[in-house]
Protein backbone atom coordinates (compact mmCIF):
# COMPACT_ATOMS: atom_id res chain seq x y z
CA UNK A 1 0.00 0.00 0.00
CA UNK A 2 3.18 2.38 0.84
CA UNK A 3 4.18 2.02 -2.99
CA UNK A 4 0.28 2.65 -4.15
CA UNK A 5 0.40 5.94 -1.82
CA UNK A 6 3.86 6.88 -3.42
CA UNK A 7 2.81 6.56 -6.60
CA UNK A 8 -0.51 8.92 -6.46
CA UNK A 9 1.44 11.34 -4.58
CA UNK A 10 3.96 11.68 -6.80
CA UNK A 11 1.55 11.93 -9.99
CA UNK A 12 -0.32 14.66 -7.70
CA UNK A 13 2.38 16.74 -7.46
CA UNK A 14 3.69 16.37 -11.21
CA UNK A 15 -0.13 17.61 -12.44
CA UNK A 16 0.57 20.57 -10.05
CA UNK A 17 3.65 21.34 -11.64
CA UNK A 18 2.13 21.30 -14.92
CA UNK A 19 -1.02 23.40 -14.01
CA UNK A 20 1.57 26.08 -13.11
CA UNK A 21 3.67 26.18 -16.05
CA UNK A 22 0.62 25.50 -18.31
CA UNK A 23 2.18 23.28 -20.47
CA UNK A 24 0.44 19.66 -21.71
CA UNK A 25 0.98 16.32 -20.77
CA UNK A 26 2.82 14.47 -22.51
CA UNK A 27 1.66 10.92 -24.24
CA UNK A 28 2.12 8.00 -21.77
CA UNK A 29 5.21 5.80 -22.27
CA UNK A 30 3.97 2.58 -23.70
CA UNK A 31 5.61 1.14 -20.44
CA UNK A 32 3.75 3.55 -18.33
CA UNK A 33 1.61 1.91 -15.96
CA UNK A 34 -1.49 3.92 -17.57
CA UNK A 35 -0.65 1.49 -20.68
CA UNK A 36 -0.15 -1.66 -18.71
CA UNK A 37 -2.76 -0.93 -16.48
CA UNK A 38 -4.89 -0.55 -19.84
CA UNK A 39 -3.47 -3.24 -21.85
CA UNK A 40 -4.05 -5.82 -18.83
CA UNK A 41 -7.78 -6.64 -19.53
CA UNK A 42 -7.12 -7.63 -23.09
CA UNK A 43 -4.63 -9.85 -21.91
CA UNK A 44 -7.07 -11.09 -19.20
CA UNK A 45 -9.55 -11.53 -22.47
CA UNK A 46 -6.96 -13.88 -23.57
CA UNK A 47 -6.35 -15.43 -20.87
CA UNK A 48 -10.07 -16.68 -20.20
CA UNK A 49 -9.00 -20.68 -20.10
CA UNK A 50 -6.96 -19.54 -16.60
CA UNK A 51 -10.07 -17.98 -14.71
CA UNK A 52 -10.41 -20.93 -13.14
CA UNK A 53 -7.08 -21.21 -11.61
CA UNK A 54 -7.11 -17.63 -10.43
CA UNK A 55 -10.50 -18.28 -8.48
CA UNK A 56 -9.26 -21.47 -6.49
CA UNK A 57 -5.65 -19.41 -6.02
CA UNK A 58 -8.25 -16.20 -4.36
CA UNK A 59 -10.15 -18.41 -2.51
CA UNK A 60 -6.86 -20.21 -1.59
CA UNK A 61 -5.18 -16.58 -0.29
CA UNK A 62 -8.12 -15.44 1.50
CA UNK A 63 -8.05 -18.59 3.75
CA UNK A 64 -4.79 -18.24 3.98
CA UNK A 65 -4.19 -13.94 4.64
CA UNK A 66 -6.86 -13.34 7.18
CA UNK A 67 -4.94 -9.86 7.25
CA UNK A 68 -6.72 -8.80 4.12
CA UNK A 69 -9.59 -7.15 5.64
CA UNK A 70 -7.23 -4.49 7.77
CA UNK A 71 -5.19 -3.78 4.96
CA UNK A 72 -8.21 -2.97 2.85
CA UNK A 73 -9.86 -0.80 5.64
CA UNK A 74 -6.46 0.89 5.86
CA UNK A 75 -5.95 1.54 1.92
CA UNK A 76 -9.89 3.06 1.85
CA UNK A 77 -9.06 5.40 4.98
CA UNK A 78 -6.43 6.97 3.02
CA UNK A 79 -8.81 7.00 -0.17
CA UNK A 80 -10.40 9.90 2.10
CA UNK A 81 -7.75 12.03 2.43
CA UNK A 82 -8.07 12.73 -1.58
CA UNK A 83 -9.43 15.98 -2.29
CA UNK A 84 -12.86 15.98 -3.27
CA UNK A 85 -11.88 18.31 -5.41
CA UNK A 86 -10.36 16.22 -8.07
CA UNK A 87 -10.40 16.30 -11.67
CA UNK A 88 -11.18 12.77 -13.76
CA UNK A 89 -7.57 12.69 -14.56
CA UNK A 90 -6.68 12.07 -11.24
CA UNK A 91 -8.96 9.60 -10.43
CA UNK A 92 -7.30 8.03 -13.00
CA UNK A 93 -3.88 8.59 -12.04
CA UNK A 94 -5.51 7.31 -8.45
CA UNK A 95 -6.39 4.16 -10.39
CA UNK A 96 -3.32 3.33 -12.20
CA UNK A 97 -1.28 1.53 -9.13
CA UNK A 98 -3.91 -0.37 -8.57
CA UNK A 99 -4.05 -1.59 -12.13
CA UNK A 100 -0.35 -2.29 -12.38
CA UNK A 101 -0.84 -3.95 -8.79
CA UNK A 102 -3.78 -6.17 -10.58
CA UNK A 103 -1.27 -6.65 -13.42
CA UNK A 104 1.54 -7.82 -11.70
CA UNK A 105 -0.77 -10.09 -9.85
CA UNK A 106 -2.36 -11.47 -13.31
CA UNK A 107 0.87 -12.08 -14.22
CA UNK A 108 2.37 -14.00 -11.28
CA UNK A 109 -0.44 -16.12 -11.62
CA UNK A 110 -0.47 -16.73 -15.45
CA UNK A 111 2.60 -19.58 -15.01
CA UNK A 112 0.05 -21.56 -12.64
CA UNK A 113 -2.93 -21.08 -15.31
CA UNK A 114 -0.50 -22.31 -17.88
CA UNK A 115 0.60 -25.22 -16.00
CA UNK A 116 -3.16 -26.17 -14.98
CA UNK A 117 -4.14 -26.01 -18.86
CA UNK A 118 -1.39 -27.64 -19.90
CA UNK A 119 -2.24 -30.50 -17.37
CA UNK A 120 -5.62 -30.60 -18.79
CA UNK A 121 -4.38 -31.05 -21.87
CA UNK A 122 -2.30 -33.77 -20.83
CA UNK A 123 -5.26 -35.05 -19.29
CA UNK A 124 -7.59 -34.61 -22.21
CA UNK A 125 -4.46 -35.67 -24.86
CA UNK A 126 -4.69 -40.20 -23.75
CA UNK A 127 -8.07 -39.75 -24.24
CA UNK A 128 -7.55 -38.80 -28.09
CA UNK A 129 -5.02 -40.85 -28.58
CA UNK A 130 -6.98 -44.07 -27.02
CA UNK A 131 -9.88 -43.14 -29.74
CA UNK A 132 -6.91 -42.78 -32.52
CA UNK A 133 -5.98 -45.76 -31.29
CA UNK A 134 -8.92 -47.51 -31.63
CA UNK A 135 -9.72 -46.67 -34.89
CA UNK A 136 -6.18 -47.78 -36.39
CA UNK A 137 -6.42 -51.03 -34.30
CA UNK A 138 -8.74 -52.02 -37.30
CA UNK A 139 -6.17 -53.07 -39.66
CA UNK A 140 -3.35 -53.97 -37.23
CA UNK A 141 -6.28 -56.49 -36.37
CA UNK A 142 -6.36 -57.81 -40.05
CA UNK A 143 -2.57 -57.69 -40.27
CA UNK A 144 -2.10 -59.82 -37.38
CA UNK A 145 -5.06 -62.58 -38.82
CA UNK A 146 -3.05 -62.76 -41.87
CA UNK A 147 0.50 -62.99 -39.97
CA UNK A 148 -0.96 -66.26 -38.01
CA UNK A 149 -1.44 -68.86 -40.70
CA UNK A 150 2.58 -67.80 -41.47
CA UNK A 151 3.32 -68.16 -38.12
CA UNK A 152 1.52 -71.43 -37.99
CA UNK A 153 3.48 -72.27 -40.79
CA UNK A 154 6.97 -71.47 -39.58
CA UNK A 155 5.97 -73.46 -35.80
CA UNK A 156 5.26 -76.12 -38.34
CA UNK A 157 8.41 -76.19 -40.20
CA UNK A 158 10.33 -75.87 -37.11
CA UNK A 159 8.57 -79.06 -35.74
CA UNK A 160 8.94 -80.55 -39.02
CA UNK A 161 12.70 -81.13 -38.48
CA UNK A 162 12.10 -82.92 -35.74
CA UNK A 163 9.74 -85.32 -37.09
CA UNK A 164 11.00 -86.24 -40.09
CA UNK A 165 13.60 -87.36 -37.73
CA UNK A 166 12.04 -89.29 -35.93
CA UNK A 167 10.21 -90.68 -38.93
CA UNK A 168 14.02 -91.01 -40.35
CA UNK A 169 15.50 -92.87 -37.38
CA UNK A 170 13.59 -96.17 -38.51
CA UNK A 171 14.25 -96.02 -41.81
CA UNK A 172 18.03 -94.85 -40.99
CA UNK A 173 17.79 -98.55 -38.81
CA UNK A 174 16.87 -99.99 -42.10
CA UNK A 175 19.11 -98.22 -44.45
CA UNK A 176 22.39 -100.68 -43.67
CA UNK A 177 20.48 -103.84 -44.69
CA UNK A 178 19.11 -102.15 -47.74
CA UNK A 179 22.51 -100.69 -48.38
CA UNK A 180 24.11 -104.21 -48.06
CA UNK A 181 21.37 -105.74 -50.28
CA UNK A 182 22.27 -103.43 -52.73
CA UNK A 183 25.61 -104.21 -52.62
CA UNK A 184 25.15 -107.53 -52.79
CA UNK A 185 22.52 -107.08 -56.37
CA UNK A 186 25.12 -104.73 -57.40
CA UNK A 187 28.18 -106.71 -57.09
CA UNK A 188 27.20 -109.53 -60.12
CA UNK A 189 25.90 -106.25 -62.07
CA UNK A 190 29.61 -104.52 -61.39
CA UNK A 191 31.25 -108.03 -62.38
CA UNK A 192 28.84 -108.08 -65.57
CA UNK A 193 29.37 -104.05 -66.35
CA UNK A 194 33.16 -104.95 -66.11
CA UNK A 195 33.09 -108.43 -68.51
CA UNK A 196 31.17 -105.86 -70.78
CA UNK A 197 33.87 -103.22 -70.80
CA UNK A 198 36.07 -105.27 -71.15
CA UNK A 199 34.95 -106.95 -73.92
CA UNK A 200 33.53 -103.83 -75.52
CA UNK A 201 36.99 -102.88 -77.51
CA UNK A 202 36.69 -106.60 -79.19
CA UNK A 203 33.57 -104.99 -79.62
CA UNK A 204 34.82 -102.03 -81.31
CA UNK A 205 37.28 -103.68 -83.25
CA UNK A 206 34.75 -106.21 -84.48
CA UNK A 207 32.04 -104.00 -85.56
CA UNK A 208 35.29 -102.36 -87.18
CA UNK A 209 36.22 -105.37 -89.04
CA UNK A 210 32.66 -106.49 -90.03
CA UNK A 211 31.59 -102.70 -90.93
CA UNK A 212 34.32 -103.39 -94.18
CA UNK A 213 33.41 -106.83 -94.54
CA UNK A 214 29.41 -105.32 -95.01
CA UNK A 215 30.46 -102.86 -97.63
CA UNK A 216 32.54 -105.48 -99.48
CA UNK A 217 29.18 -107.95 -98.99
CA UNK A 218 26.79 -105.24 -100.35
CA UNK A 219 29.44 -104.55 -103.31
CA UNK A 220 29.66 -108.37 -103.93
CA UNK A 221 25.67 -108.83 -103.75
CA UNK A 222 25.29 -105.74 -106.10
CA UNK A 223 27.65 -107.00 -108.83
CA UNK A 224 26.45 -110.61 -108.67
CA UNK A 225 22.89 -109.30 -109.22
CA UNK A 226 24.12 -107.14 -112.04
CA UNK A 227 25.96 -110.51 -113.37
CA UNK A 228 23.26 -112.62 -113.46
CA UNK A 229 20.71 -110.07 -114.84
CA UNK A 230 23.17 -109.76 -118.12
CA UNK A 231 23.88 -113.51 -118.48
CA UNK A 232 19.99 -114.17 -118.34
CA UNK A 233 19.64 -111.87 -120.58
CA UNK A 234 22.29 -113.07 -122.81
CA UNK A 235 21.52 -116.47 -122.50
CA UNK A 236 17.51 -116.14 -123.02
CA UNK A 237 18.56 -113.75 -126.05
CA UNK A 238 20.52 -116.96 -127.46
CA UNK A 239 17.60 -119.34 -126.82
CA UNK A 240 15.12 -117.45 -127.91
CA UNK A 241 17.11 -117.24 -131.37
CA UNK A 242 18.31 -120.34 -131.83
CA UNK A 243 14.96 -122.54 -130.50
CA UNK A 244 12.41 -123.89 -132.59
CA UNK A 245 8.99 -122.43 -132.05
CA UNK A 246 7.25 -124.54 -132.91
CA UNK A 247 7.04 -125.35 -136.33
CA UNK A 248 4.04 -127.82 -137.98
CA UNK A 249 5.80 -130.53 -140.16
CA UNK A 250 4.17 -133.63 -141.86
CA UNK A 251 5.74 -135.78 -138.76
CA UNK A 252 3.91 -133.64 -135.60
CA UNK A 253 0.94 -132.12 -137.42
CA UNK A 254 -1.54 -134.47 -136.20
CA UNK A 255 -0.31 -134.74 -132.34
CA UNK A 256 0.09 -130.51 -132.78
CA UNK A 257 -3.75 -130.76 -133.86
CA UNK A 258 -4.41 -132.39 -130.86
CA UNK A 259 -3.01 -130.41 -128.29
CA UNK A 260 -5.83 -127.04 -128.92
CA UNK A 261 -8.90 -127.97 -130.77
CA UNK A 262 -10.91 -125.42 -133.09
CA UNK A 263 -13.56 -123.04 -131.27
CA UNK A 264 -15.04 -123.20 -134.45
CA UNK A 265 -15.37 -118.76 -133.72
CA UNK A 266 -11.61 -118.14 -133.84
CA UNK A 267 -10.23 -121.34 -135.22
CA UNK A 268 -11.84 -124.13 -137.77
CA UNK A 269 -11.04 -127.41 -139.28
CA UNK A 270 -8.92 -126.31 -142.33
CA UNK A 271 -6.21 -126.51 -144.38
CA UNK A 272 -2.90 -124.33 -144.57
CA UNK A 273 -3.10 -122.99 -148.33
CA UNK A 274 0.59 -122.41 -148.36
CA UNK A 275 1.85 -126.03 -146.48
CA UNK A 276 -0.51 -127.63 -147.39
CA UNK A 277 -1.22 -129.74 -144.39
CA UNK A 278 -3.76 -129.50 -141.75
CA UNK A 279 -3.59 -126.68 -139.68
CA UNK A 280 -4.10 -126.82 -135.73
CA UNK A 281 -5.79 -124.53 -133.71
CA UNK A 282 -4.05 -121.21 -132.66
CA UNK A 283 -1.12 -121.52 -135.68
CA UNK A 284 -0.42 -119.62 -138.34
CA UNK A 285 1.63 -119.62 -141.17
CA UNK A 286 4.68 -117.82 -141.48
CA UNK A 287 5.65 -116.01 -144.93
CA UNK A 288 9.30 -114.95 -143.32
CA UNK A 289 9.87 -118.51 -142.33
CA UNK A 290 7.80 -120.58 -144.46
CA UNK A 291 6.17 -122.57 -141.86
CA UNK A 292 2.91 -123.13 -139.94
CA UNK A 293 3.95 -122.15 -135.97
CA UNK A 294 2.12 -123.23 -133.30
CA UNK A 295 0.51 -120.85 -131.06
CA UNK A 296 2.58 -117.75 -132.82
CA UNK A 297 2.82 -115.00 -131.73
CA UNK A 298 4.52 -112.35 -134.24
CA UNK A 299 8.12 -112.92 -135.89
CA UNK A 300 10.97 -110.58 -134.57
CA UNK A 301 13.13 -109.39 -136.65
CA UNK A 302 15.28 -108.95 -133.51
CA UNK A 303 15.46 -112.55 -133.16
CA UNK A 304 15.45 -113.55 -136.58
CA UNK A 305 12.99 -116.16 -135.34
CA UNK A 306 9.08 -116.43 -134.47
CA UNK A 307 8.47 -116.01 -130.78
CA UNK A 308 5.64 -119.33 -130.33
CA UNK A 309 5.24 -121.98 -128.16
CA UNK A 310 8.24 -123.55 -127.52
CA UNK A 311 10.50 -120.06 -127.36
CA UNK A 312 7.94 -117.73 -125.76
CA UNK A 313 9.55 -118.12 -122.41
CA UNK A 314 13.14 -116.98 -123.51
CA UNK A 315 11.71 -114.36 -125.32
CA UNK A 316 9.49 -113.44 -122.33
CA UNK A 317 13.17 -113.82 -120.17
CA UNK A 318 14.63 -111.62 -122.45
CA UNK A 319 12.34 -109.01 -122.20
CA UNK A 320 12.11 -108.68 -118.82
CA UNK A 321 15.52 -108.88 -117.88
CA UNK A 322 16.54 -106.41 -120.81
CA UNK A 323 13.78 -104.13 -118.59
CA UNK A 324 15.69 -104.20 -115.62
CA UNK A 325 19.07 -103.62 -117.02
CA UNK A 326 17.49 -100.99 -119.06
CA UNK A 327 16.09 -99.20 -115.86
CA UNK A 328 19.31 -99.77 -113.41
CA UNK A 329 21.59 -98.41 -115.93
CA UNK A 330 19.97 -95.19 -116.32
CA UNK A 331 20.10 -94.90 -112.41
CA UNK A 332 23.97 -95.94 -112.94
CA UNK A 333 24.65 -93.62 -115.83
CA UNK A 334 22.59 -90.94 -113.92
CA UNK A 335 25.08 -91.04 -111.13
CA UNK A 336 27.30 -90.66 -112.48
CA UNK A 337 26.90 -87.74 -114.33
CA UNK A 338 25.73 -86.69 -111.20
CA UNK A 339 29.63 -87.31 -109.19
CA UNK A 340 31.01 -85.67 -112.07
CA UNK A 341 28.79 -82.68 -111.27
CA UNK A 342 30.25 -82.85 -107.55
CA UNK A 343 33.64 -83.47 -108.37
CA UNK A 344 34.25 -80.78 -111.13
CA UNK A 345 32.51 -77.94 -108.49
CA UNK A 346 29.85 -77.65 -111.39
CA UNK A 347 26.81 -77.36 -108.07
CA UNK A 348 27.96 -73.81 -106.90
CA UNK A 349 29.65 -72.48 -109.92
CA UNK A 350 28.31 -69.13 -111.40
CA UNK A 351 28.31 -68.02 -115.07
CA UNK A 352 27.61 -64.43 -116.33
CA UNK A 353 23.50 -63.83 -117.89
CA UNK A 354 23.39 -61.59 -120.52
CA UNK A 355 19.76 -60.93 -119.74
CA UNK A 356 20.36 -60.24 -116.23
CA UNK A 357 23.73 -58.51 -116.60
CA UNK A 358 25.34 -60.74 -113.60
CA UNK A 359 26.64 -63.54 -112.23
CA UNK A 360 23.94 -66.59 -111.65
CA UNK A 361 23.77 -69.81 -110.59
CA UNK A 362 24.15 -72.55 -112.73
CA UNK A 363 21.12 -74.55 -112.98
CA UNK A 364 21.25 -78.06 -113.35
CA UNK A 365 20.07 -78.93 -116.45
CA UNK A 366 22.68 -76.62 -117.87
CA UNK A 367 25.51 -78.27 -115.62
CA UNK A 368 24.12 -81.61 -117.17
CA UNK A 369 24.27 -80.09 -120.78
CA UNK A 370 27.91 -79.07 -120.17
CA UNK A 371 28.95 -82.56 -118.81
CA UNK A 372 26.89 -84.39 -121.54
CA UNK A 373 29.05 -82.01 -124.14
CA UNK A 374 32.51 -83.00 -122.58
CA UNK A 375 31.23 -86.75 -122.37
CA UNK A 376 29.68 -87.56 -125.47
CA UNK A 377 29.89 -91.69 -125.37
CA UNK A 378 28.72 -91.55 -121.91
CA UNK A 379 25.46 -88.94 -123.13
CA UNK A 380 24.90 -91.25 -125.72
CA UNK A 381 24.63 -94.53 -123.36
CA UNK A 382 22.62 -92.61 -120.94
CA UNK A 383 19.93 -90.87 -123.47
CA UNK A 384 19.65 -94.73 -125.01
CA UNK A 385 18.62 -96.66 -121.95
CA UNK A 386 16.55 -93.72 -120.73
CA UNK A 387 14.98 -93.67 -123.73
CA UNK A 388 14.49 -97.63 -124.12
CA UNK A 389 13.64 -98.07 -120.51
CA UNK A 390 10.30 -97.00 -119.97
CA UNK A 391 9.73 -98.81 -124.19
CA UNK A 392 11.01 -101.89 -122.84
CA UNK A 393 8.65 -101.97 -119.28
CA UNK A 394 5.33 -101.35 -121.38
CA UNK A 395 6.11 -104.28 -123.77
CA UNK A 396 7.51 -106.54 -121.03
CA UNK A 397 3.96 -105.44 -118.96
CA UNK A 398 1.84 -105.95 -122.35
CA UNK A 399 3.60 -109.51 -123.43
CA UNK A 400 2.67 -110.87 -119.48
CA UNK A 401 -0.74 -109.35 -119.53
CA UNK A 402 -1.84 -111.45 -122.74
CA UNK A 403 -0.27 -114.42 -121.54
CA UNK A 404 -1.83 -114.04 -118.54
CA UNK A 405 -5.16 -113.86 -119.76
CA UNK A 406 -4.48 -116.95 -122.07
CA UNK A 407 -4.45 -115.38 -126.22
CA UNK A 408 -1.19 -114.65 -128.26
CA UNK A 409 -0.70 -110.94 -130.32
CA UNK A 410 -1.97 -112.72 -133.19
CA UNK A 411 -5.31 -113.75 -131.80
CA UNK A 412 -5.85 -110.02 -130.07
CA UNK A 413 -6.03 -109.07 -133.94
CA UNK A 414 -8.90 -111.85 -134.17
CA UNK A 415 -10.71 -110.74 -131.23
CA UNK A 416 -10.76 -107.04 -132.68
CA UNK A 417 -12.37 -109.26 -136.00
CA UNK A 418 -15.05 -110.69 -133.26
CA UNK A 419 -16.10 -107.29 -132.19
CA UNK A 420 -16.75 -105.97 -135.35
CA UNK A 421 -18.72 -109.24 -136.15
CA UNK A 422 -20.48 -108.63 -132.74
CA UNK A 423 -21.40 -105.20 -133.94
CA UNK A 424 -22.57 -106.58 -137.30
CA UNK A 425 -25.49 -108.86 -135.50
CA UNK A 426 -23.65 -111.83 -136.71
CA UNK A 427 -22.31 -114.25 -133.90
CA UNK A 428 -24.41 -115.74 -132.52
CA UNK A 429 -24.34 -118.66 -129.37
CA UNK A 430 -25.14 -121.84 -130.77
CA UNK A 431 -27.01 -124.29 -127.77
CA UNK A 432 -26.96 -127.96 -127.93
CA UNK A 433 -30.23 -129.20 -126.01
CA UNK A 434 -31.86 -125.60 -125.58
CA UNK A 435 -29.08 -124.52 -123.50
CA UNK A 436 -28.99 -120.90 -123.03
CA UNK A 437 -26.69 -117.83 -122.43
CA UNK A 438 -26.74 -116.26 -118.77
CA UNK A 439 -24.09 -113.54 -117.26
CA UNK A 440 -21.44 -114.67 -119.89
CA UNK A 441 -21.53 -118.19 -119.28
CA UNK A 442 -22.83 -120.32 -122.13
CA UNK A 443 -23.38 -123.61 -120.49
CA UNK A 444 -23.07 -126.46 -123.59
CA UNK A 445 -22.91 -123.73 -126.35
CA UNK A 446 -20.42 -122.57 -129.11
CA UNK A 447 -19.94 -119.16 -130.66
CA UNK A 448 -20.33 -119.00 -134.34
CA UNK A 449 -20.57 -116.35 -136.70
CA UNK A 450 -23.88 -116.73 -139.04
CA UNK A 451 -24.01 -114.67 -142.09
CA UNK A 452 -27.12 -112.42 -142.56
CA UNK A 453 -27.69 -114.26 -145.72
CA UNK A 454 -27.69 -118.09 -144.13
CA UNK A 455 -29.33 -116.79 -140.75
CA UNK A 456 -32.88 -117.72 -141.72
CA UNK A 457 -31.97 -121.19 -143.33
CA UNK A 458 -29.77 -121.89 -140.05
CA UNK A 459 -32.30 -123.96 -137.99
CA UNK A 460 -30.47 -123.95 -134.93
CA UNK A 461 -31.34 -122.70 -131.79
CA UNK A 462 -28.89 -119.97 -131.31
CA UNK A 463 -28.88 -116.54 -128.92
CA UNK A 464 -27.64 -113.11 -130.75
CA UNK A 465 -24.22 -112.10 -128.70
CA UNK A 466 -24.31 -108.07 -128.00
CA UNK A 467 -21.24 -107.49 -126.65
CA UNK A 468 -17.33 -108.98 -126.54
CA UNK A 469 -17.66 -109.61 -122.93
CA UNK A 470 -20.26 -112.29 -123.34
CA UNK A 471 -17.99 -114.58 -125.63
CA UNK A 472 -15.84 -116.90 -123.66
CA UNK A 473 -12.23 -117.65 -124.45
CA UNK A 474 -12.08 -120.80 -125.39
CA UNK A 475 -8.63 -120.96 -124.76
CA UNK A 476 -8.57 -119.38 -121.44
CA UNK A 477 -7.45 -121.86 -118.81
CA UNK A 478 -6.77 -118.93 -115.95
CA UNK A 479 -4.10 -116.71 -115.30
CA UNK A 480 -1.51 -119.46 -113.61
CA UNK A 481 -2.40 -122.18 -115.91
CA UNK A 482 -2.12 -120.10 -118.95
CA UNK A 483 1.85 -118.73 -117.38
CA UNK A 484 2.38 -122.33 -116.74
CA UNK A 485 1.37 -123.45 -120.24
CA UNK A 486 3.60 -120.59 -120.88
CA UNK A 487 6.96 -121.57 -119.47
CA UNK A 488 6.53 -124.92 -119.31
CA UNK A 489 5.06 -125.79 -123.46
CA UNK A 490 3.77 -129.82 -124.23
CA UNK A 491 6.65 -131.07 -126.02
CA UNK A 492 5.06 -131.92 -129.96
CA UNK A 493 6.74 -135.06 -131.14
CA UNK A 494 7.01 -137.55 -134.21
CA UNK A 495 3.27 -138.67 -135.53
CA UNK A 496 4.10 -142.08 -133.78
CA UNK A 497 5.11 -140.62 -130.52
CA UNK A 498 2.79 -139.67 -127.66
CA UNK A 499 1.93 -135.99 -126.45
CA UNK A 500 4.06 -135.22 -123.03
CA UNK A 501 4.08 -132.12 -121.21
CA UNK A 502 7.62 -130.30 -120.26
């Protein structure tokens, strides 16, 4: 209160001195304690959160200053010895301790206010945090679900160790007497595995010394083949020349007559005009040789000779086996004009185009041109049995086909006569009995050919034929007995020998 009393005195006497002189008062220092003194209730406007602290720290003082009162009393009895007197400026002045006083107070008690609001906060800040808390504890929740099955899983593999061993400690018990069974299977197998490597370089060396012998066997099978194709071929060339065909003579005609009889469609009961003897069934006569031949064929003029009954086979040799020598020498020839394309570098070589204007390839047929050039002998071998081959195969194929279905070249010519006869209304199927014609079998009858002219004076009971396939070979015996009546012929003797069959 002394420093209050001070303070208003002093500010009493400094307005006096200023009434005197007349001069103004100056602007308050903004650390006056007019400023603070008015500055102080904004700050207390601030300071609102810490009104509760400064209430329990009064109520705390006035329990604890019971002095209070006096001091009070004491401060308002001097309040009376101000002049009544006085302006509003120095009830202000009057006021301004007490403000700084209030002030000072305010702020000595601001720390506490702090420290209580800051230990609310603390109090209040858990409390946040626990809600945070709970709302993040959401997917820590589903994080720790999904980390159990992998924790499950690594307890798991830690046990596992120690029950595969003791699932292992059995079958380690076992594993000697399996190992020593083993060994004991094993052991004849090592003994066998070491008889085989040894015996694998005799081995070796024998698949080296057969692997020769092989090539040398192939080489040797090769050129026999090639042998014996020429010498048949040589050999059924010579027979098929030399051998009688079959020629009709005064001393076999009638056992020669006896061997085919007349189909009286083909064939009849005649005379030859030239030989003047009888002539048998599936012969002709032969201007080039001057003689009947039975079952000809044609005459060669390769052969020199007729190809009938008794040489057909050579000839039929001959012609196949000149096939295949025909056919494997153009492979032979065309080999080697093929090496000799290889071996003079004639497959990559280039040659200048004049069209093009550069180097090109050369083509094969031109590399073949240019070796056929150089090797004119060998050209002219090769074109020859390329040429004959495929000649050679057809007749070879045609000359088994006829004799397979049991009639000579000669008698294809007489078939064609058939067909136009056929065509003409003029053969006819004569029936013995009333017989008749069904499917191309003529059970009892025989094909003749009736004029138009004697058809109505031929009494007979006969069926028209319409087409070649109805007529039946008379001669036919069926593909195997016709080749074997082929290549093995009845041997024709004397008129006072028998018939016998090669």
């Amino acid at each position: 209160m002394s420093t209050e009393v001070a303070t208003a005195s002093s500010s009493k006497a400094v307005d006096a001195e200023i009434r005197r002189s007349g001069r103004k008062r100056a602007a308050p220092d903004a650390y006056s304690p007019e400023v603070l003194t008015t500055a102080a209730p904004k700050k207390r406007k601030a300071a609102k959160p810490a009104e509760a602290a400064e209430k329990t720290t009064k109520k705390a003082k006035k329990t604890a200053e019971p002095a209070a009162p006096k001091k009070k009393a004491a401060a308002d009895g001097k309040k009376k010895l101000v002049p009544a007197k006085a302006t509003g400026e120095t009830k202000k002045k009057a006021a301004a301790p007490k403000k700084t006083a209030e002030k000072k107070t305010t702020e000595k008690k601001a720390p506490a206010a702090k420290k209580a609001a800051s230990e609310k906060k603390a109090d209040a800040a858990p409390k946040v945090k626990k809600v945070v808390d709970t709302t993040a504890e959401k997917p820590k929740k589903a994080a720790a679900a999904a980390k159990k099955p992998a924790a499950e899983k690594k307890t798991a593999e830690k046990k596992a160790p120690a029950a595969k061993k003791a699932d292992a400690a059995p079958k380690k018990a076992a594993a000697p007497k399996k190992t020593a069974e083993k060994k004991a299977d094993a052991a004849p197998k090592k003994a066998s595995k070491s008889k085989d490597a040894a015996a694998a370089p005799k081995k070796a060396s024998k698949k080296a010394a057969a692997a020769p012998a092989a090539s040398t066997a192939a080489a040797a099978t090769k050129a026999i083949t090639i042998i014996l194709a020429l010498a048949v071929n040589m050999v059924s060339y010579t027979l098929a020349c030399i051998k009688d065909p079959g020629v009709v003579c005064a001393e076999n005609v009638d056992s020669a007559c006896a061997l085919f009889t007349p189909d009286q469609l083909l064939y009849f009961e005649a005379k030859c005009r030239t030989c003047h003897l009888r002539k048998p069934a599936r012969s002709k006569h032969c201007s080039a040789c001057g003689h009947c031949i039975q079952m000809l064929d044609y005459h060669c003029i390769w052969l020199n000779n007729c190809v009938g009954l008794n040489n057909a086979r050579y000839f039929l040799l001959f012609i196949a086996s000149f096939a295949a020598i025909c056919v494997y020498g153009s492979y032979i020839f065309a080999t080697i004009f093929m090496e000799l394309r290889h071996s003079q570098g004639l497959v990559d070589s280039k040659v200048w185009d004049d069209d093009a204007m550069e180097m090109v390839k050369l083509s094969l047929k031109s590399s073949i041109l240019l070796l056929m050039d150089e090797n004119v002998l060998l050209a002219v071998i090769t074109v020859l049995l390329m040429v004959l081959s495929p000649a050679i195969l057809f007749f070879a194929a045609y000359q088994v086909r006829i004799s397979m279905l049991g009639y000579t070249s000669n008698e294809e010519s007489k078939w064609l006569n058939v067909a136009d006869a056929i065509t003409d209304g003029v053969v006819f199927c004569i029936h013995g009995g009333g017989a008749s014609m069904s499917s191309g079998e003529k059970d009892g009858g025989v094909f003749e050919i009736v004029e138009k002219e004697d058809q109505e004076a031929d009494l007979r009971a006969k069926t028209p034929v319409t087409h070649l396939s109805q007529v039946r070979n008379h001669y036919d015996r069926g593909a195997w007995q016709n080749l074997v009546l082929l290549m093995f012929p009845p041997r024709v003797q004397s008129r006072t020998n028998k018939l016998h069959i090669n």
